[in-house]
C-alpha atoms as a PDB file:
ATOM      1  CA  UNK A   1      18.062 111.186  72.155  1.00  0.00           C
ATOM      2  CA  UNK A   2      16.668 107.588  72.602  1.00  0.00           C
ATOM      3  CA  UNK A   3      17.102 107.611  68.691  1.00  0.00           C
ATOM      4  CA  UNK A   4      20.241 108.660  68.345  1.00  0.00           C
ATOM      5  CA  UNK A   5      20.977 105.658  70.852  1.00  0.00           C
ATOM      6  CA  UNK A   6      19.085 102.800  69.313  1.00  0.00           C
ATOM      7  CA  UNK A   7      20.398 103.965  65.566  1.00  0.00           C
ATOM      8  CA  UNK A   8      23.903 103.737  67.236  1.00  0.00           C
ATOM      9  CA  UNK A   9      23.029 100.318  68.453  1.00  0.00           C
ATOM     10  CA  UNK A  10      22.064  99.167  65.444  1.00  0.00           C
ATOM     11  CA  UNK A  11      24.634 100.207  63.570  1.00  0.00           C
ATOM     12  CA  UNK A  12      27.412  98.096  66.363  1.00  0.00           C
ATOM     13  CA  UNK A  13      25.104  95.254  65.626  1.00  0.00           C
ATOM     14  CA  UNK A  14      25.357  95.002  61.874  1.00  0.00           C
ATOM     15  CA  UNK A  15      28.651  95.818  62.039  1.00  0.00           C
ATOM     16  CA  UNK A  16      29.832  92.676  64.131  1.00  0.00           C
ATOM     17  CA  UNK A  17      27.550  90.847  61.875  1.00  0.00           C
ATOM     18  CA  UNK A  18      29.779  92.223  58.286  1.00  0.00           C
ATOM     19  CA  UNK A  19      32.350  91.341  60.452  1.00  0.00           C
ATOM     20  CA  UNK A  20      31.387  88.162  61.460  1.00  0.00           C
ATOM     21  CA  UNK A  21      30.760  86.997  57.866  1.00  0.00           C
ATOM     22  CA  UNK A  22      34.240  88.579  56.388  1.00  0.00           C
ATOM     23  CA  UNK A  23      36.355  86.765  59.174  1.00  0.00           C
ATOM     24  CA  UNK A  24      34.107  83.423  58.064  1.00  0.00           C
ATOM     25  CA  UNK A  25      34.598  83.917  54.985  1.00  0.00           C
ATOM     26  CA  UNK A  26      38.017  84.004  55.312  1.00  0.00           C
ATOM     27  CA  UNK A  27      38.617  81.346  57.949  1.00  0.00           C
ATOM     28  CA  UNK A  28      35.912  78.985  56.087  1.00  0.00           C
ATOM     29  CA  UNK A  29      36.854  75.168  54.786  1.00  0.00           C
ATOM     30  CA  UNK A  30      39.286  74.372  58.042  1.00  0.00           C
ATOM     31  CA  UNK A  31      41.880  76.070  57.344  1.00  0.00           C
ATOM     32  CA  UNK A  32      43.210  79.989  56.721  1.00  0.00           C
ATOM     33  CA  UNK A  33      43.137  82.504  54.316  1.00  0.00           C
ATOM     34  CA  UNK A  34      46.228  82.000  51.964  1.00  0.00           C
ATOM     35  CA  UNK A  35      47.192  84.015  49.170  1.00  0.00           C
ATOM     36  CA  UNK A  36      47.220  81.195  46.913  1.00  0.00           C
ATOM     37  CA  UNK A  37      50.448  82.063  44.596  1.00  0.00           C
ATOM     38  CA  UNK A  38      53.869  80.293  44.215  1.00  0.00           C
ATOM     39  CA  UNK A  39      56.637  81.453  47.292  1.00  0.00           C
ATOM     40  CA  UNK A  40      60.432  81.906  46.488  1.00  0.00           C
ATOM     41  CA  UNK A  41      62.649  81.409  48.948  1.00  0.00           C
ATOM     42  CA  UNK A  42      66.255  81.740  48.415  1.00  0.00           C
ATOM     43  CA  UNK A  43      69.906  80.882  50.603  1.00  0.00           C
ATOM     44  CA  UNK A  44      72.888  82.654  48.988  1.00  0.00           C
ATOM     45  CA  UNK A  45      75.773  82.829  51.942  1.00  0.00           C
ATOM     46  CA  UNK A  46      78.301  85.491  50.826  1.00  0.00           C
ATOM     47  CA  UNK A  47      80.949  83.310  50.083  1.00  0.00           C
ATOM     48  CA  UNK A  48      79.089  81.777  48.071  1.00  0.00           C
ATOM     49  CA  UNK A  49      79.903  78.074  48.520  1.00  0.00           C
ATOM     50  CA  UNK A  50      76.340  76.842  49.179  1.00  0.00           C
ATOM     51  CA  UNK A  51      73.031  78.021  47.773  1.00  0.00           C
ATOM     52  CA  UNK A  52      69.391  77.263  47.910  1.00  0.00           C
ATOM     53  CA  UNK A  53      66.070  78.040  46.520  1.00  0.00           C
ATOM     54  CA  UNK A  54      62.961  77.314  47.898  1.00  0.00           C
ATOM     55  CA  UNK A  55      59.599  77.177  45.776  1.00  0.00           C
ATOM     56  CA  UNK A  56      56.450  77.119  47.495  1.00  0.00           C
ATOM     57  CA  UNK A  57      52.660  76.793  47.032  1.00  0.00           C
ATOM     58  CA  UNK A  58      50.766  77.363  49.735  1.00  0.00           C
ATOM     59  CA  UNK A  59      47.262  75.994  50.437  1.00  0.00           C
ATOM     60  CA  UNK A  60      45.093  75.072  53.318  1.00  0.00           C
ATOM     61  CA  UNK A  61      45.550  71.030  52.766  1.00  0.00           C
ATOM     62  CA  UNK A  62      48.178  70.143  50.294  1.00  0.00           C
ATOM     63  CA  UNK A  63      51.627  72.639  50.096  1.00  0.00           C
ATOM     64  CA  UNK A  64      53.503  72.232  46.836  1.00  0.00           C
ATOM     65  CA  UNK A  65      57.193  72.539  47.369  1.00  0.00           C
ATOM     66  CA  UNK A  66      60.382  72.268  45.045  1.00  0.00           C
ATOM     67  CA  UNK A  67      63.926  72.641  47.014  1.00  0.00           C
ATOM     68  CA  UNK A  68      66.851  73.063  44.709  1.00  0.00           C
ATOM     69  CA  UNK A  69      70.402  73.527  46.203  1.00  0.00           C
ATOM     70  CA  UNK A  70      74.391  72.898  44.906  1.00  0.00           C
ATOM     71  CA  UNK A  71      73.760  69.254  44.368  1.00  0.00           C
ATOM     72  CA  UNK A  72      70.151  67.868  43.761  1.00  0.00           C
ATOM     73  CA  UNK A  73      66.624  69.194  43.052  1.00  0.00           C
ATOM     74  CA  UNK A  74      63.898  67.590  44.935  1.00  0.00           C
ATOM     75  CA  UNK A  75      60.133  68.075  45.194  1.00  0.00           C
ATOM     76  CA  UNK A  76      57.722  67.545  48.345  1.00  0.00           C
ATOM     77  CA  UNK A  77      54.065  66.821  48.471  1.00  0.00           C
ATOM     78  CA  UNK A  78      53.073  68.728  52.643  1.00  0.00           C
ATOM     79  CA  UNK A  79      49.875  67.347  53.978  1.00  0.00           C
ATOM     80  CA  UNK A  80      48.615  69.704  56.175  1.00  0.00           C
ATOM     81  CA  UNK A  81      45.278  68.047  57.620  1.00  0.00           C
ATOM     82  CA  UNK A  82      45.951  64.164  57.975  1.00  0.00           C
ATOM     83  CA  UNK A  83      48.857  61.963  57.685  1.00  0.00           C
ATOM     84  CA  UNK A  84      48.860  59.281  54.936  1.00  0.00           C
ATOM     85  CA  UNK A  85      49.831  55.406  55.363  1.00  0.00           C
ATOM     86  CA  UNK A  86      52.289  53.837  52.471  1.00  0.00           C
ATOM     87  CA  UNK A  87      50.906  51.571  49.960  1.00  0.00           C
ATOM     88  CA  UNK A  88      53.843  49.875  51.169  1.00  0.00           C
ATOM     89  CA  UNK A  89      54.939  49.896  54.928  1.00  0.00           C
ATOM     90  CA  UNK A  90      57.932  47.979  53.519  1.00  0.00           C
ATOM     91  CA  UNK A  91      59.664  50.104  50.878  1.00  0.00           C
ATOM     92  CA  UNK A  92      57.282  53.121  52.426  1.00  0.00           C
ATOM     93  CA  UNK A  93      56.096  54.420  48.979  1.00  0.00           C
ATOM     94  CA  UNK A  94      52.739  55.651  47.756  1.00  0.00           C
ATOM     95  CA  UNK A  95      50.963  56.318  44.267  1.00  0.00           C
ATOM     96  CA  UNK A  96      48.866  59.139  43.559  1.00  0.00           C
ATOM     97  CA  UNK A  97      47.329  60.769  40.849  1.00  0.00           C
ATOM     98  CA  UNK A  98      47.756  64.070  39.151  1.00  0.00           C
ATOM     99  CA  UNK A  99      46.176  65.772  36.072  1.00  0.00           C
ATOM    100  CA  UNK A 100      47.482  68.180  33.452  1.00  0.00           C
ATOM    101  CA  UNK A 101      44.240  69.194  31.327  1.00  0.00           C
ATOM    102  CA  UNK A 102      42.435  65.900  30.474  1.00  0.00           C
ATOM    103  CA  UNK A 103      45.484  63.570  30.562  1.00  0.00           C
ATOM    104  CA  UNK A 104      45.712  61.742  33.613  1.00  0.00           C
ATOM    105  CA  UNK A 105      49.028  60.146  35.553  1.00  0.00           C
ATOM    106  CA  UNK A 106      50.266  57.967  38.428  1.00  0.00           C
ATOM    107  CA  UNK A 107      53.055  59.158  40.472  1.00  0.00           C
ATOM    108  CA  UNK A 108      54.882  57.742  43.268  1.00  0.00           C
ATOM    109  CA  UNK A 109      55.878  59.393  46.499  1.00  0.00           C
ATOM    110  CA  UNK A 110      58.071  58.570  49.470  1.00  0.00           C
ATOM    111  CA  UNK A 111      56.329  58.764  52.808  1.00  0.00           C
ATOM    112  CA  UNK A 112      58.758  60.786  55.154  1.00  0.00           C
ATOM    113  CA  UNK A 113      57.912  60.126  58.821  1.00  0.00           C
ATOM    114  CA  UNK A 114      55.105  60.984  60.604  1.00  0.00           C
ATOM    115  CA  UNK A 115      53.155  60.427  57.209  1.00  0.00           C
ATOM    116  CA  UNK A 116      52.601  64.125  56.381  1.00  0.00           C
ATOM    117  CA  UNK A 117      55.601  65.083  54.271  1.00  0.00           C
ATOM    118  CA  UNK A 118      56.007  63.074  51.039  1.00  0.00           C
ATOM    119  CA  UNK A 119      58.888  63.415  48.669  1.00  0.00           C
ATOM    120  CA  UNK A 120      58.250  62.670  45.169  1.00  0.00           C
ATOM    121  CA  UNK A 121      60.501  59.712  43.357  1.00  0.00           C
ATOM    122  CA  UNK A 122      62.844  61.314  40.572  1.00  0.00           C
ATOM    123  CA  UNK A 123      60.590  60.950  37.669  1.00  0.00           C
ATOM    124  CA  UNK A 124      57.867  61.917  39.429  1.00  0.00           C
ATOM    125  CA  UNK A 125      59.382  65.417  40.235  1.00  0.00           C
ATOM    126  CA  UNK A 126      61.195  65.661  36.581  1.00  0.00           C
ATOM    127  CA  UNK A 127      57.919  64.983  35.202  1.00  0.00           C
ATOM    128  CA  UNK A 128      55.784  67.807  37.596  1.00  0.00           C
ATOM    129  CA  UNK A 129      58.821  70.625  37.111  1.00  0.00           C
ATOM    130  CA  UNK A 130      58.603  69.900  33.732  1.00  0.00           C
ATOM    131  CA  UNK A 131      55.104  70.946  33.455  1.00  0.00           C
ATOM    132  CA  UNK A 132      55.263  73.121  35.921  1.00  0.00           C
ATOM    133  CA  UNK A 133      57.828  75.094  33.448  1.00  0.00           C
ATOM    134  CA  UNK A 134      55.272  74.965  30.930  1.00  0.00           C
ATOM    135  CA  UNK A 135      52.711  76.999  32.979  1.00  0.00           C
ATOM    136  CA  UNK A 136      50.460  73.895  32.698  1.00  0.00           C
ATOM    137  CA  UNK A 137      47.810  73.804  35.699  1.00  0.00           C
ATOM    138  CA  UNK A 138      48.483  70.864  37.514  1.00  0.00           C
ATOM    139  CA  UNK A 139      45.723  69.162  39.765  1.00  0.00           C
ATOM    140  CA  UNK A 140      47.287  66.403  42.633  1.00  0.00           C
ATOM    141  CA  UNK A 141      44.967  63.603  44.076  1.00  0.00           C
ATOM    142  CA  UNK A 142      45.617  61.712  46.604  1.00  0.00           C
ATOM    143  CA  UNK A 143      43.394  60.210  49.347  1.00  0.00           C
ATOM    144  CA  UNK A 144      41.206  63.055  50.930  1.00  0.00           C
ATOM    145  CA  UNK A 145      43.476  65.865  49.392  1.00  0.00           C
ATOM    146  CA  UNK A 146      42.500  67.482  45.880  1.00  0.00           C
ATOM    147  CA  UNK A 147      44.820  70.689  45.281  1.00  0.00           C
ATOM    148  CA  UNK A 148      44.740  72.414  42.313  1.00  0.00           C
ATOM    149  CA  UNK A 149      48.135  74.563  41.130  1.00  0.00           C
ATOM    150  CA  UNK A 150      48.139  78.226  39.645  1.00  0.00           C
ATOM    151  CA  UNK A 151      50.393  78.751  36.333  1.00  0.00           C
ATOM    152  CA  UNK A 152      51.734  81.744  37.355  1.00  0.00           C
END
């Protein structure tokens, strides 16, 4: 009987230690598990007057996103740890860098308020959907944040 008991013990006790290490593996680096793929969203109203689409890429620190409705395509860098200051408080515009393969490039941004939503200038975005459309990976550098995009 005492055994039976201690084997049972043991066996609670390395289980809430497999647990312990899944649930820190997945909730490791400050931030949560994410699937790590492009999201579509899309707005169709059935009279159809207005529609959207919605492209996401999720991460733990820097969200990818491309909104394209009836009028205008735009494309938003999310921080999700830290806000970011302007390069210019004036004209509120920041440069960062981004890589396709080797070549490197210097886009600008548009700081939205609070500092954690940034909205890329038009040649900026034409130049990222472009590649994007390509399947080229894509890497985006900018202060602390180094996110890496999928080509699928």
């Amino acid at each position: 009987m005492a055994t039976a008991t201690s084997i049972n013990s043991k066996v609670q006790i390395y289980s809430k230690i497999i647990l312990s290490i899944v649930l820190l593996f997945f909730f490791s680096s400050c931030g949560i598990f994410y699937p790590y793929t492009w999201i579509e969203e899309t707005t169709s109203p059935r009279c159809g007057e207005y529609w959207s689409s919605r492209l996401t890429y999720p991460s733990s620190s820097l969200q990818m996103e491309i909104v394209k409705d009836n009028y205008v395509t735009r494309v938003y860098l999310n921080l999700l740890i830290c806000p970011v200051e302007p390069d210019d408080p004036e004209s509120q515009i920041i440069s960062f860098t981004y890589y396709v393969g080797s070549a490197k490039y210097t886009g600008t941004a548009y700081v939205l308020k609070g500092g954690q939503r940034l909205l890329l200038d038009d040649q900026t975005a034409n130049t990222l959907i472009r590649f994007f459309r390509n399947n080229e990976v894509i890497r985006v550098v900018l202060e602390m944040y180094d996110e890496t995009t999928p080509t699928e």
